[in-house]
Protein backbone atom coordinates (compact mmCIF):
# COMPACT_ATOMS: atom_id res chain seq x y z
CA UNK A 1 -18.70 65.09 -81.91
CA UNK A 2 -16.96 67.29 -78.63
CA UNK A 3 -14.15 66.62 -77.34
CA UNK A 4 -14.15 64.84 -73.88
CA UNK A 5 -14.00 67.04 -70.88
CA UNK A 6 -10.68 67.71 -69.91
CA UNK A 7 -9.04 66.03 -66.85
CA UNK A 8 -8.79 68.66 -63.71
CA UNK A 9 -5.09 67.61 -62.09
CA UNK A 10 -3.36 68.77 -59.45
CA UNK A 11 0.91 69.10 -58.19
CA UNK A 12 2.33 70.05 -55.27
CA UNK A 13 5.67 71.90 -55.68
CA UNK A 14 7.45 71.15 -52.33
CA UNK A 15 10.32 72.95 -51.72
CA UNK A 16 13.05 72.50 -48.81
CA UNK A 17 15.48 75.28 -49.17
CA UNK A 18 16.81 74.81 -52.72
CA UNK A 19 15.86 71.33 -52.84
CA UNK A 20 12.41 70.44 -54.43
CA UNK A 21 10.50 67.02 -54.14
CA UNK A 22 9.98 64.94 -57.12
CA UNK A 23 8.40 61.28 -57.24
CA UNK A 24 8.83 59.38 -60.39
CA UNK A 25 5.57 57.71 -61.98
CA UNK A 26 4.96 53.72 -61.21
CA UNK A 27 5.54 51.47 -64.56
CA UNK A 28 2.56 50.60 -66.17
CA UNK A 29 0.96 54.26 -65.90
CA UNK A 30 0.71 57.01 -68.23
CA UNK A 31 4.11 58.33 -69.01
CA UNK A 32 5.35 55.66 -66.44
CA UNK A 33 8.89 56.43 -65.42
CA UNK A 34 8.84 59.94 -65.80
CA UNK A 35 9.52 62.36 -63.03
CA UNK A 36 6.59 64.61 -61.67
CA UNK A 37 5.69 67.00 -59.27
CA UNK A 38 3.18 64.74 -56.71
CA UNK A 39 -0.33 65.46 -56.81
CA UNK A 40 -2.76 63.30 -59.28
CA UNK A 41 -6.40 63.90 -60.96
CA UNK A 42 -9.32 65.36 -58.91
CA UNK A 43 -12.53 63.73 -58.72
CA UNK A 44 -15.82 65.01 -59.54
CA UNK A 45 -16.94 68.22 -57.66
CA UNK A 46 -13.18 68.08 -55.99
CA UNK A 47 -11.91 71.22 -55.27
CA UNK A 48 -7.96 71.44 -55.89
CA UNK A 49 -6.73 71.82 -52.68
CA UNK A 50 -8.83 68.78 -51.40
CA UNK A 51 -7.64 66.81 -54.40
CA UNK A 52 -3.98 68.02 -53.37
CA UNK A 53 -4.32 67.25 -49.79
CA UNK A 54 -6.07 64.11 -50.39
CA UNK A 55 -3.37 62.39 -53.12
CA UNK A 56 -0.51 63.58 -50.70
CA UNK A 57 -1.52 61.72 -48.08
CA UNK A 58 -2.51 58.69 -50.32
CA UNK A 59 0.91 58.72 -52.26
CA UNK A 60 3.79 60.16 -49.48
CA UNK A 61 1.80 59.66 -46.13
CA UNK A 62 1.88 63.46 -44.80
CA UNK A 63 -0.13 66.34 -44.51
CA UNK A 64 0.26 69.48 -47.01
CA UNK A 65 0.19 72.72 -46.26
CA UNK A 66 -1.27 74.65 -49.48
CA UNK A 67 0.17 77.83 -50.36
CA UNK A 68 -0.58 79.96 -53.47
CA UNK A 69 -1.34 78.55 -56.94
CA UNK A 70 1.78 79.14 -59.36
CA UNK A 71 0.78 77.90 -62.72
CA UNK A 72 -2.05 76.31 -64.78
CA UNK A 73 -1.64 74.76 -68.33
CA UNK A 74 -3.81 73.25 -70.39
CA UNK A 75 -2.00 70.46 -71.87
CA UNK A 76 -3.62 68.08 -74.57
CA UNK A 77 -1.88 64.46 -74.49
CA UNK A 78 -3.79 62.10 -77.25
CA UNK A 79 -7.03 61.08 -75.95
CA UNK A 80 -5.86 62.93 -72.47
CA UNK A 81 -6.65 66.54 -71.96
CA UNK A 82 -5.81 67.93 -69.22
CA UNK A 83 -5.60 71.06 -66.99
CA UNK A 84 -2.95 71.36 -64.57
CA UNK A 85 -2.90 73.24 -61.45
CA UNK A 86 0.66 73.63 -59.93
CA UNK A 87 0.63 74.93 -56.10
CA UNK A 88 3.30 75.73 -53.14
CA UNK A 89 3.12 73.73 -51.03
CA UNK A 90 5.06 72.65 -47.54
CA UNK A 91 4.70 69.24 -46.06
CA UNK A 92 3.96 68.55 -42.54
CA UNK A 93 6.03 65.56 -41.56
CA UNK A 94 8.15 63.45 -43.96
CA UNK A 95 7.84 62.14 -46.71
CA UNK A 96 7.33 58.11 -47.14
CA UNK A 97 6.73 56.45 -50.86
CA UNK A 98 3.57 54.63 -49.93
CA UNK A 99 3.03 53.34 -53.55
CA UNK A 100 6.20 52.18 -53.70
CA UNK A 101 7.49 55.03 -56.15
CA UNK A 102 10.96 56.61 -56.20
CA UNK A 103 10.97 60.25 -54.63
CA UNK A 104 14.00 62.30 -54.40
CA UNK A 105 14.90 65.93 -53.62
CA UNK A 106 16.38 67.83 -56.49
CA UNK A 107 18.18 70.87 -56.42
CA UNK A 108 17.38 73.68 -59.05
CA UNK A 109 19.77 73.22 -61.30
CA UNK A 110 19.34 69.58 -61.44
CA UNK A 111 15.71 69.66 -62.79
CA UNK A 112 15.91 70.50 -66.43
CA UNK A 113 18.08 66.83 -66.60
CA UNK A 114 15.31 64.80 -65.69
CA UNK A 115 12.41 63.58 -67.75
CA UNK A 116 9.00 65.49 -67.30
CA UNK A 117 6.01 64.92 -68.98
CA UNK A 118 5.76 67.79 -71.41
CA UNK A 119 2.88 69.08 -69.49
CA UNK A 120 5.33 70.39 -66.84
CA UNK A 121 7.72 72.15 -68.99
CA UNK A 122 6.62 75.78 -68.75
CA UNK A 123 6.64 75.08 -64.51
CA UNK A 124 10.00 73.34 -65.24
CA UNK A 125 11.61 76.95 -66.80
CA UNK A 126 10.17 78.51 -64.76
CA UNK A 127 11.84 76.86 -61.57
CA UNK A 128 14.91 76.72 -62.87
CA UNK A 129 15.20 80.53 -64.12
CA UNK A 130 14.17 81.32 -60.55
């Protein structure tokens, strides 16, 4: 028996000076109530940066502008693996939580005290090491 085909994901890493965007996952998801980067699972033949543009305007109501990729893991949750394309990105206009999630603006330092889904830790390091 294979393994199922892994689940192609994408995350925006918005920053505003030393302030990044974070959105916290709606309760009765996987790894509800954890904090994440926004972005969400392409669909079949999606590219990344139409998956990206597409679940930011879904989820926060703006435009994205997509900048350069910055990280990809492969992450293997049970029954959920996954590859994970983190991107810069810069929003064009503001940011509204259309599905009703929490979003907030973190500085730096403040990251590494919130919960992540282990599939962002590397990014997570790496943000906060600068």
């Amino acid at each position: 028996m294979t393994d199922p085909p892994g689940i192609v994901v994408t995350a925006a890493v918005i920053r505003r000076g030393e302030l990044f965007l974070v959105t916290r996952r709606l309760k009765d998801t996987h790894l509800a109530g954890y904090w994440e980067f926004p972005g969400g699972k392409c669909e079949a033949d999606e590219s990344c940066a139409f998956c990206l543009a597409r679940e930011i305007k879904e989820e926060l109501g703006c435009d994205v502008r997509i900048g350069d990729e910055i990280l990809t893991v492969a992450h293997a949750y049970p029954g959920r693996p996954l590859e994970l394309h983190f991107f810069e990105c810069d929003l064009v206009g503001e940011p509204a939580p259309l599905l009703g999630q929490e979003i907030r603006w973190v500085a730096r330092e403040q990251l590494a005290s919130l919960q992540f889904p282990p599939a962002d830790a590397e990014l997570i390091r790496k943000l906060v090491e600068g």
